[in-house]
C-alpha atoms as a PDB file:
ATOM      1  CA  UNK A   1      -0.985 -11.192 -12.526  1.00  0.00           C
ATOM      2  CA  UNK A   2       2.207  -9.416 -13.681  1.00  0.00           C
ATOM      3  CA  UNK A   3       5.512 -10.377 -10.921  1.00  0.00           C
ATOM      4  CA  UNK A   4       7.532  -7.559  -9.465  1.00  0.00           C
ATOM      5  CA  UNK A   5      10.199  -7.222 -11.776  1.00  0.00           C
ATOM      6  CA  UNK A   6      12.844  -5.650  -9.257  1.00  0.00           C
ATOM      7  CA  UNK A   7      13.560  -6.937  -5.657  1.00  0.00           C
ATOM      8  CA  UNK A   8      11.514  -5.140  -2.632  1.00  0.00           C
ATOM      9  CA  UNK A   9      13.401  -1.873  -1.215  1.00  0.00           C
ATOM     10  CA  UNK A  10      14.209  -0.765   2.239  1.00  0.00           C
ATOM     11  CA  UNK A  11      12.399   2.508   2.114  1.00  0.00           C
ATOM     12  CA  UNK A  12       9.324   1.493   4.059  1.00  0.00           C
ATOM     13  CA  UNK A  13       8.462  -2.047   5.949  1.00  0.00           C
ATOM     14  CA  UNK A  14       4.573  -1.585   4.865  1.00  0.00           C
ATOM     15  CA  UNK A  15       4.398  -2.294   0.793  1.00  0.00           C
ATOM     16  CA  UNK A  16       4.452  -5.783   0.205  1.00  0.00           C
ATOM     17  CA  UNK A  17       1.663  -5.995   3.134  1.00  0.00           C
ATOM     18  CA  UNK A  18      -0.442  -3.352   1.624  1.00  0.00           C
ATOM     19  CA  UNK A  19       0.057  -5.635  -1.617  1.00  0.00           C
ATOM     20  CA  UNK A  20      -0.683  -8.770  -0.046  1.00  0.00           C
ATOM     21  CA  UNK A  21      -4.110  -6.899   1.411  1.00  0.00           C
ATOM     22  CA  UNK A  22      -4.778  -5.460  -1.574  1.00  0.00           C
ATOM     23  CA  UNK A  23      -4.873  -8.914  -3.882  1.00  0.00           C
ATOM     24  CA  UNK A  24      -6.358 -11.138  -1.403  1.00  0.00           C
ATOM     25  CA  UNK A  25      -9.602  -8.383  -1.762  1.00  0.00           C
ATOM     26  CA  UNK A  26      -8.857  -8.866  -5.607  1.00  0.00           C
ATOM     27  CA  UNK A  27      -8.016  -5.050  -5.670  1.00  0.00           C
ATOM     28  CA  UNK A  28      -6.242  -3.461  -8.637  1.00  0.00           C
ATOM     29  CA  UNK A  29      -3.873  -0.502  -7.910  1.00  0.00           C
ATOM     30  CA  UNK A  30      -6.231   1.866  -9.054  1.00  0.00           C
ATOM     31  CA  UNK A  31      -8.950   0.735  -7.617  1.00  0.00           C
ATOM     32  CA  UNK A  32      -6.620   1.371  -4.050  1.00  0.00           C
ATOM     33  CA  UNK A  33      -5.538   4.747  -5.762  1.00  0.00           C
ATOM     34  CA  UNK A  34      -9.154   5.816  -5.865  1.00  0.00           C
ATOM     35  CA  UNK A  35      -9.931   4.848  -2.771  1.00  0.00           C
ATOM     36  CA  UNK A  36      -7.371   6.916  -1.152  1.00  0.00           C
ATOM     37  CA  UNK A  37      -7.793   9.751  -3.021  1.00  0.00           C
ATOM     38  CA  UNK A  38     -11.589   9.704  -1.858  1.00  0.00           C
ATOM     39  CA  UNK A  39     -10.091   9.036   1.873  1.00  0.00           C
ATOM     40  CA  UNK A  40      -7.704  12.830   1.118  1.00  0.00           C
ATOM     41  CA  UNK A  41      -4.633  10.865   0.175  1.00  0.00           C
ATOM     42  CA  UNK A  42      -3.835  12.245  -3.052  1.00  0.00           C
ATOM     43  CA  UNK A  43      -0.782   9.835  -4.898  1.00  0.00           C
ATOM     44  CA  UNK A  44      -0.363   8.659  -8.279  1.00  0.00           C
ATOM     45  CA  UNK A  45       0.113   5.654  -9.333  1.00  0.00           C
ATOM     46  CA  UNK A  46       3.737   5.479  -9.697  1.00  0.00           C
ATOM     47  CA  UNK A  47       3.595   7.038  -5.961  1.00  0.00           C
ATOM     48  CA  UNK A  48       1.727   4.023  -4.978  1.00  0.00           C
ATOM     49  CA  UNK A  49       3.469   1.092  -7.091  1.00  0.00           C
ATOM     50  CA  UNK A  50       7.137   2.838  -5.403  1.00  0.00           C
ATOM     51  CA  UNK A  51       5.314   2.339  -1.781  1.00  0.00           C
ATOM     52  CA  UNK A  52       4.529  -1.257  -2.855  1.00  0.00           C
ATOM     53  CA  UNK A  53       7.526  -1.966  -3.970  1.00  0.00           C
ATOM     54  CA  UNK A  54       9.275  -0.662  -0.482  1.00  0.00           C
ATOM     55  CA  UNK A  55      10.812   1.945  -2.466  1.00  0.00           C
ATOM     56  CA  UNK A  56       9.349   5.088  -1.235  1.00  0.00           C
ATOM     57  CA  UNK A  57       8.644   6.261   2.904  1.00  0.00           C
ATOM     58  CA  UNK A  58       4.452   6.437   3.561  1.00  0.00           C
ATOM     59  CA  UNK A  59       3.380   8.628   5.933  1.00  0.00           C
ATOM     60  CA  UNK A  60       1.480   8.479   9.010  1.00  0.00           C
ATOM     61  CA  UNK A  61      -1.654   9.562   7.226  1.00  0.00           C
ATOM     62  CA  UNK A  62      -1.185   7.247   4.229  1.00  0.00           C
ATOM     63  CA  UNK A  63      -0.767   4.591   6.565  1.00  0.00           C
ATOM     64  CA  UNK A  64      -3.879   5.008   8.662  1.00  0.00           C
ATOM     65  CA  UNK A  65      -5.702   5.709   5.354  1.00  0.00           C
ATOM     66  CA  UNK A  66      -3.971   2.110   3.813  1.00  0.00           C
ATOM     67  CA  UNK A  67      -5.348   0.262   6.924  1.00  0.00           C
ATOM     68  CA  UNK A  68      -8.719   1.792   6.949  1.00  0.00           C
ATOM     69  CA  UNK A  69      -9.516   1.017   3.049  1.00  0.00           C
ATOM     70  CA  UNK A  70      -8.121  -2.735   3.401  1.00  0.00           C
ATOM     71  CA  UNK A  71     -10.002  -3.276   6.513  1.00  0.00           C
ATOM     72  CA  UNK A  72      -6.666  -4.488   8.253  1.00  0.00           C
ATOM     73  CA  UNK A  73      -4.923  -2.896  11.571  1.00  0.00           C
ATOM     74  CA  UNK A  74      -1.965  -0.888  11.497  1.00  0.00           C
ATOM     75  CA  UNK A  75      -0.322  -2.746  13.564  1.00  0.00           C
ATOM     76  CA  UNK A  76      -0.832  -5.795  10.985  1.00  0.00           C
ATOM     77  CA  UNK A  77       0.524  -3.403   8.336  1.00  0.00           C
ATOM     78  CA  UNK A  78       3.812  -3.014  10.442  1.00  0.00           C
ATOM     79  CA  UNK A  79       4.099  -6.674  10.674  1.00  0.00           C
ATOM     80  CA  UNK A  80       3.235  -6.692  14.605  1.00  0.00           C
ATOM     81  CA  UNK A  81       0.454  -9.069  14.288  1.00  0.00           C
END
């Protein structure tokens, strides 16, 4: 498994749970990518590694979407546990 290469950004507080989620299910980003666009989320991949990597905003749909595909809450996604 390839490490992030540049530190986490401040543009969202979601990515690096959505990664988390998304390796512990053994996931691949496309696999994620797919899923979403089934769910009426259409990103691309660089769309979806920048919202990883905390470097782009997600929206309230992507974020419902995100928590609905990794079978996690939202509020788990936010970090409110």
């Amino acid at each position: 498994m390839k490490k992030r290469k540049l530190p986490l950004g401040d543009r969202n507080m979601i990515g690096a749970r959505v990664t988390e989620a998304r390796e512990k299910q053994g996931m691949k980003q496309v696999e994620l990518l797919s899923k979403l666009q089934t769910a009426g989320i259409d990103i691309s991949i660089p769309a979806l590694s920048l919202l990883e990597g905390q470097k782009r905003p997600v929206s309230d749909l992507e974020l419902n979407a995100l928590a609905d595909i990794l079978n996690v809450s939202v509020d788990w996604l936010l970090g409110r546990e």
